[in-house]
Protein backbone atom coordinates (compact mmCIF):
# COMPACT_ATOMS: atom_id res chain seq x y z
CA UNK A 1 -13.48 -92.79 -6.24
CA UNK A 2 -12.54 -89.51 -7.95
CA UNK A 3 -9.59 -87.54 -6.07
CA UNK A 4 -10.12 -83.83 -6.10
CA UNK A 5 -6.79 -81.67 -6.21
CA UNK A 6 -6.58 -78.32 -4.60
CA UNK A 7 -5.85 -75.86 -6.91
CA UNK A 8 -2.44 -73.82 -6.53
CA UNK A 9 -2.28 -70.29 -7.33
CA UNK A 10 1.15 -69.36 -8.42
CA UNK A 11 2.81 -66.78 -6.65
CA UNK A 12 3.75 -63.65 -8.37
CA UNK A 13 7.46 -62.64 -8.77
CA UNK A 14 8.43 -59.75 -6.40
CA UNK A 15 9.08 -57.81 -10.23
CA UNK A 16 5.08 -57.69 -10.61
CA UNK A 17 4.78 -56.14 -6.91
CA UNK A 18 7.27 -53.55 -8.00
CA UNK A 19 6.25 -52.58 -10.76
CA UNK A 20 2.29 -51.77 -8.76
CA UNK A 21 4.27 -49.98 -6.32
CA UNK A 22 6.20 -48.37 -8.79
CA UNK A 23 3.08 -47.21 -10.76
CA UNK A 24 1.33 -46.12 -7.72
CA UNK A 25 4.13 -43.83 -6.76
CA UNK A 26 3.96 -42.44 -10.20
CA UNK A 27 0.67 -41.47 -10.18
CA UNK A 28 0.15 -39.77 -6.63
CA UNK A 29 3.41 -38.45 -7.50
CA UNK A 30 2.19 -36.97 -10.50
CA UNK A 31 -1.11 -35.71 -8.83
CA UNK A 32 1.18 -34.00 -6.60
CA UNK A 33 2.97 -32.15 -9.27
CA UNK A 34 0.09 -31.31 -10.76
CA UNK A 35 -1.25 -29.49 -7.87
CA UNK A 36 1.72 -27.91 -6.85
CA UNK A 37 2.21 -26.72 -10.30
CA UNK A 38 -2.04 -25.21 -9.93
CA UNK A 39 -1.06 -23.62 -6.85
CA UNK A 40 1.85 -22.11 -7.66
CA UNK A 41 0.15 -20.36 -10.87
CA UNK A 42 -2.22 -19.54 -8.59
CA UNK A 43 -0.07 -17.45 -6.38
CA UNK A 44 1.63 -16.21 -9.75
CA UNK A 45 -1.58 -14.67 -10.93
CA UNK A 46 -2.28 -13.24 -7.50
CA UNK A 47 0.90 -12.05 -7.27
CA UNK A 48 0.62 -10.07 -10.42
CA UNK A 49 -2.62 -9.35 -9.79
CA UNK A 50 -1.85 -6.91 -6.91
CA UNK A 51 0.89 -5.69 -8.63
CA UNK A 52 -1.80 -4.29 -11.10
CA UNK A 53 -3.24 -3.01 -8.26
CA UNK A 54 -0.99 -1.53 -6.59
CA UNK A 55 0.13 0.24 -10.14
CA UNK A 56 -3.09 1.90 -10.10
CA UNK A 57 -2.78 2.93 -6.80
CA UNK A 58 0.58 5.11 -7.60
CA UNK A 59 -1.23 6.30 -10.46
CA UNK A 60 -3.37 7.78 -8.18
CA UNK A 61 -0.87 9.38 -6.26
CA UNK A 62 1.06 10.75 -8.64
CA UNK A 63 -2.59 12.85 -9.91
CA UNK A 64 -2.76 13.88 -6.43
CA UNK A 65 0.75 14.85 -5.27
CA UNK A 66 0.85 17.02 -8.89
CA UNK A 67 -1.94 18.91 -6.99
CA UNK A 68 -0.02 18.92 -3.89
CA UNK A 69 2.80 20.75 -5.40
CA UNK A 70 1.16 22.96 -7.27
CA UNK A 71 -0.43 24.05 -4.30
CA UNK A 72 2.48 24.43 -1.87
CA UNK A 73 4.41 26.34 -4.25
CA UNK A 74 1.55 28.89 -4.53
CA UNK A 75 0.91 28.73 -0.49
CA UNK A 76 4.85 29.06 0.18
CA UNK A 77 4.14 32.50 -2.69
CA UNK A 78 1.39 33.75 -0.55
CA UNK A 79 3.40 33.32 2.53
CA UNK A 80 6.39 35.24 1.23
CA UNK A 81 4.41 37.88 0.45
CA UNK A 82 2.60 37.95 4.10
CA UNK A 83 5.97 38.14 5.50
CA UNK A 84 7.09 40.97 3.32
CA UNK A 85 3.82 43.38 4.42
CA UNK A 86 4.18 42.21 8.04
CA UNK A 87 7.94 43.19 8.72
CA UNK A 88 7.33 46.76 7.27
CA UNK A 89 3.33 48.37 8.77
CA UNK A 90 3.45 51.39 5.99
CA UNK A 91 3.47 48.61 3.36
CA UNK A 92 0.87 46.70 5.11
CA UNK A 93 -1.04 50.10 5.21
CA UNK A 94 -1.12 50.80 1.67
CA UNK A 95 -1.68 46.83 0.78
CA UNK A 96 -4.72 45.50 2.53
CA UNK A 97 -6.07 44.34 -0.12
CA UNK A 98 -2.75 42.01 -0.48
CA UNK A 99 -2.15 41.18 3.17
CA UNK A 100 -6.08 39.91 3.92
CA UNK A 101 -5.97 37.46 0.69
CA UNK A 102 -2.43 36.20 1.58
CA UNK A 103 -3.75 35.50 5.22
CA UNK A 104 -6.01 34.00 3.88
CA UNK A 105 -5.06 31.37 1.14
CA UNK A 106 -1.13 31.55 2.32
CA UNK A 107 -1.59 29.10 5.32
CA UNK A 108 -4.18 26.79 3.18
CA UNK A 109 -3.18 23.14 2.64
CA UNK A 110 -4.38 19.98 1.16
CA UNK A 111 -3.85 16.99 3.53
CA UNK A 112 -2.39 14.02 1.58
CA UNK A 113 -4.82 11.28 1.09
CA UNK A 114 -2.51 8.78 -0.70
CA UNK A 115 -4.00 5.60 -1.68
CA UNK A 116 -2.83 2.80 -0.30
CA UNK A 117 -5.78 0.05 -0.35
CA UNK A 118 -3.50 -2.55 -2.20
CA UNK A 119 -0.46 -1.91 0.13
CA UNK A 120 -2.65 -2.49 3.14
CA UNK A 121 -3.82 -5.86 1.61
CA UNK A 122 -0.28 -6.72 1.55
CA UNK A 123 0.63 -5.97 5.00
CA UNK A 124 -2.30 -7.26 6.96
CA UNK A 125 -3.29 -10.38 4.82
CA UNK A 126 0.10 -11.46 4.30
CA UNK A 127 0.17 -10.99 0.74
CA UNK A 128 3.61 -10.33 1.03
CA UNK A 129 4.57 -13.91 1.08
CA UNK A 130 3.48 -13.88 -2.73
CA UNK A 131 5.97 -11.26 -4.05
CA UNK A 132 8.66 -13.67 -5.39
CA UNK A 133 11.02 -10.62 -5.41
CA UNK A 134 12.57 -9.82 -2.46
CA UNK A 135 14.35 -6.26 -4.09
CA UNK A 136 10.37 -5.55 -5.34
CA UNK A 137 8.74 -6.45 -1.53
CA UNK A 138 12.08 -3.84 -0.36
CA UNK A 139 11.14 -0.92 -2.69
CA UNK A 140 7.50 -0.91 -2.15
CA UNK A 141 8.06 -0.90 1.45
CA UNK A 142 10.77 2.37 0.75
CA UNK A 143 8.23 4.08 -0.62
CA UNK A 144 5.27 3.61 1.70
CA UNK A 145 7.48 4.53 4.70
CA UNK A 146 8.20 7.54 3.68
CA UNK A 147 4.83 9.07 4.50
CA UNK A 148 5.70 8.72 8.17
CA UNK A 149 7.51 12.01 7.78
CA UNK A 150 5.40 13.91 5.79
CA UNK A 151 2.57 12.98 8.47
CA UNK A 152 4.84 14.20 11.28
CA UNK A 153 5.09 17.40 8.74
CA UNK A 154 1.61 17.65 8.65
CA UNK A 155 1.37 17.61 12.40
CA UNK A 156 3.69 20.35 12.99
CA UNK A 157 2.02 22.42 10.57
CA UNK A 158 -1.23 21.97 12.21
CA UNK A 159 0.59 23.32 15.52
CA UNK A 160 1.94 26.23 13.86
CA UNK A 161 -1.24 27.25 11.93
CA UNK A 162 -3.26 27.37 15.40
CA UNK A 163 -0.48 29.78 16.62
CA UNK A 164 -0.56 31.51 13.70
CA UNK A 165 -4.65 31.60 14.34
CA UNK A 166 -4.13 32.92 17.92
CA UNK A 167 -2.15 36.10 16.51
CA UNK A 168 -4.12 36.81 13.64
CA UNK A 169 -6.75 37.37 15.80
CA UNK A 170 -5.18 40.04 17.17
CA UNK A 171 -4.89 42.05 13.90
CA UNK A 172 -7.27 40.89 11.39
CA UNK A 173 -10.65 42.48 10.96
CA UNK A 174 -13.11 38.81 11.29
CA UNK A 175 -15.89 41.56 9.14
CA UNK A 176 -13.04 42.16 6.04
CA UNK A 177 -12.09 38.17 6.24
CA UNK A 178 -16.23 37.26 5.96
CA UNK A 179 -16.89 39.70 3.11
CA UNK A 180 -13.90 37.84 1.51
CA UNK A 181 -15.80 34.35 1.03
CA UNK A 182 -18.42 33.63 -1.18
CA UNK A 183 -22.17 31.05 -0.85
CA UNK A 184 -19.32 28.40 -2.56
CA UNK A 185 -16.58 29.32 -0.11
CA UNK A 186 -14.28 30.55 -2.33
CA UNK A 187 -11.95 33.91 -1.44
CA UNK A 188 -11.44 36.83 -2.99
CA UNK A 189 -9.57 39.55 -3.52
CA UNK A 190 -10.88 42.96 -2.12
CA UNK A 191 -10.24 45.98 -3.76
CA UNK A 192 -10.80 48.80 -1.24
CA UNK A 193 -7.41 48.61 0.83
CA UNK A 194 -8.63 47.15 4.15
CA UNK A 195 -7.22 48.36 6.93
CA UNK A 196 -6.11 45.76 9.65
CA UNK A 197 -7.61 46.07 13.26
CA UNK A 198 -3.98 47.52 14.40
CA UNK A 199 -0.50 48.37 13.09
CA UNK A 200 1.38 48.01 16.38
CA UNK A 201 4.76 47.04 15.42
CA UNK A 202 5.59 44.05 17.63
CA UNK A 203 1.66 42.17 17.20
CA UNK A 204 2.79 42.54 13.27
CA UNK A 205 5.97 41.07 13.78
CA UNK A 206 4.78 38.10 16.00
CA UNK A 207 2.05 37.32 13.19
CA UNK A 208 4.96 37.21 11.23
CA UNK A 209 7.23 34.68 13.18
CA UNK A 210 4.08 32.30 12.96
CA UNK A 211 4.10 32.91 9.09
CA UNK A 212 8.18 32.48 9.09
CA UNK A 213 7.36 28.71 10.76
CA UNK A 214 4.73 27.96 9.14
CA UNK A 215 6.79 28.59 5.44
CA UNK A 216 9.51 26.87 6.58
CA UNK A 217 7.24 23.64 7.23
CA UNK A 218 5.67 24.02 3.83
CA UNK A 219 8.82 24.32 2.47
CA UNK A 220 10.43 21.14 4.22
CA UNK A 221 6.67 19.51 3.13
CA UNK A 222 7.56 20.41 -0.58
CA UNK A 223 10.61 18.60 -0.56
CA UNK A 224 8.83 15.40 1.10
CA UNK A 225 6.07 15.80 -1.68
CA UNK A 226 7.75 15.75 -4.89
CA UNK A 227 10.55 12.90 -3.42
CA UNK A 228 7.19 10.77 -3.25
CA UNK A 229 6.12 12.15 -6.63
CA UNK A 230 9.61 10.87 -7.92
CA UNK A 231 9.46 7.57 -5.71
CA UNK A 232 5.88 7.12 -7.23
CA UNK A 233 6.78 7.14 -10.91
CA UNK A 234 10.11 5.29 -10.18
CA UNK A 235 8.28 2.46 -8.66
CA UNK A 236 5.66 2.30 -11.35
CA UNK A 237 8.28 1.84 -13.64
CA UNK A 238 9.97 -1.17 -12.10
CA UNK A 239 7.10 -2.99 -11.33
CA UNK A 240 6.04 -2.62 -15.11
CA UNK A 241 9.68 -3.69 -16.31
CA UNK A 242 10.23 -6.48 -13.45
CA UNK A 243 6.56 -7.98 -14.17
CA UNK A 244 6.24 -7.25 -18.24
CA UNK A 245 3.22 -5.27 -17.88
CA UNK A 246 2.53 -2.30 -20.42
């Protein structure tokens, strides 16, 4: 009769079961560094992605505050001159032509329309968290805060012109101020010395307290402008330098 053995499997040395462990490790391991190291060039590319962005955005500001400038200097002119005619009424008698056209474009203003689509991003989708930097997060914030104060500028202009509305009333002729626009709504200059509805001293000299304020606003607004002209080009070129872009 034929005896059948069982057959033994030998057992495998606690080495072999180390070594699979060991290589199973490795490779999740591995898989792991390999996505971390996809993710985080992710981020890197979004990162300088709204840099770029945000580059083009103070680009656009700087166009625009150039404008502004421009324009306040020649309003803060105009204003000047206003003042000048309404302090003295034989001056403003023999310059009518002067007086209505400085009413007129002196207290003119551009609101500031900055651009700040990129920035926005940032704030609200938490695109912060990508800028590695924390001096770069710091100095973008710097800038965009400072347009709290030109705002509150703006406001108190606004205030001031509607004052300054309520008193011209009083003295300006709304037939000479009419004939001054054009179908395109541009203003000109007359040239037939109109006379102004009155010369009384004191209505002159309130008109001109409204002009006084609302000067002294542009002025301050000036100042605000071309320290965000300055903060615009300054940040442009750190970004550029801290991220290597031309």
């Amino acid at each position: 009769m034929e005896v059948h053995h069982h057959s033994h499997t030998s057992r495998k040395k606690w080495t072999h079961y180390f070594w699979e462990f060991l290589m199973l490790f490795l490779a999740v391991f591995c898989g792991f560094l390999a996505e971390y190291q996809l993710e985080h060039k992710i981020e890197k590319d979004r990162e300088k992605q709204f840099i770029k962005s945000l580059i083009a955005d103070l680009q656009d500001d700087g166009k625009i505050l150039s404008t502004m400038t421009n324009s306040e200097q020649s309003g803060i002119a105009s204003l000047d001159t206003l003042m000048d005619l309404l302090n003295n009424p034989e001056l403003a008698k023999q310059n009518g032509d002067q007086l209505y056209y400085a009413a007129r474009m002196g207290p003119r203003y551009i609101p500031f329309a900055n651009n700040s689509r990129t920035f926005d991003q940032l704030k609200f989708s938490g695109g912060f968290r990508l800028i590695r930097y924390p001096e770069a997060s710091n100095k973008i914030m710097d800038y965009y805060n400072q347009f709290s104060l030109l705002r509150l500028l703006e406001a108190n202009y606004n205030q001031e012109f509607d004052n300054f509305k309520k008193s011209a009333a009083k003295i300006l002729d709304p037939a000479i101020l009419r004939r001054q626009e054009t179908d395109k709504g541009v203003i000109l200059r007359s040239t037939d010395n109109p006379a102004l509805r009155t010369y009384d001293a004191e209505l002159l000299k309130e008109l001109g307290f409204h002009t006084l304020q609302m000067n002294g606003s542009r002025r301050s607004k000036l100042l605000v402008l071309e320290d965000l002209k300055k903060g615009a080009e300054d940040l442009m070129v750190y970004l550029k330098n801290k991220y290597h872009l031309e």
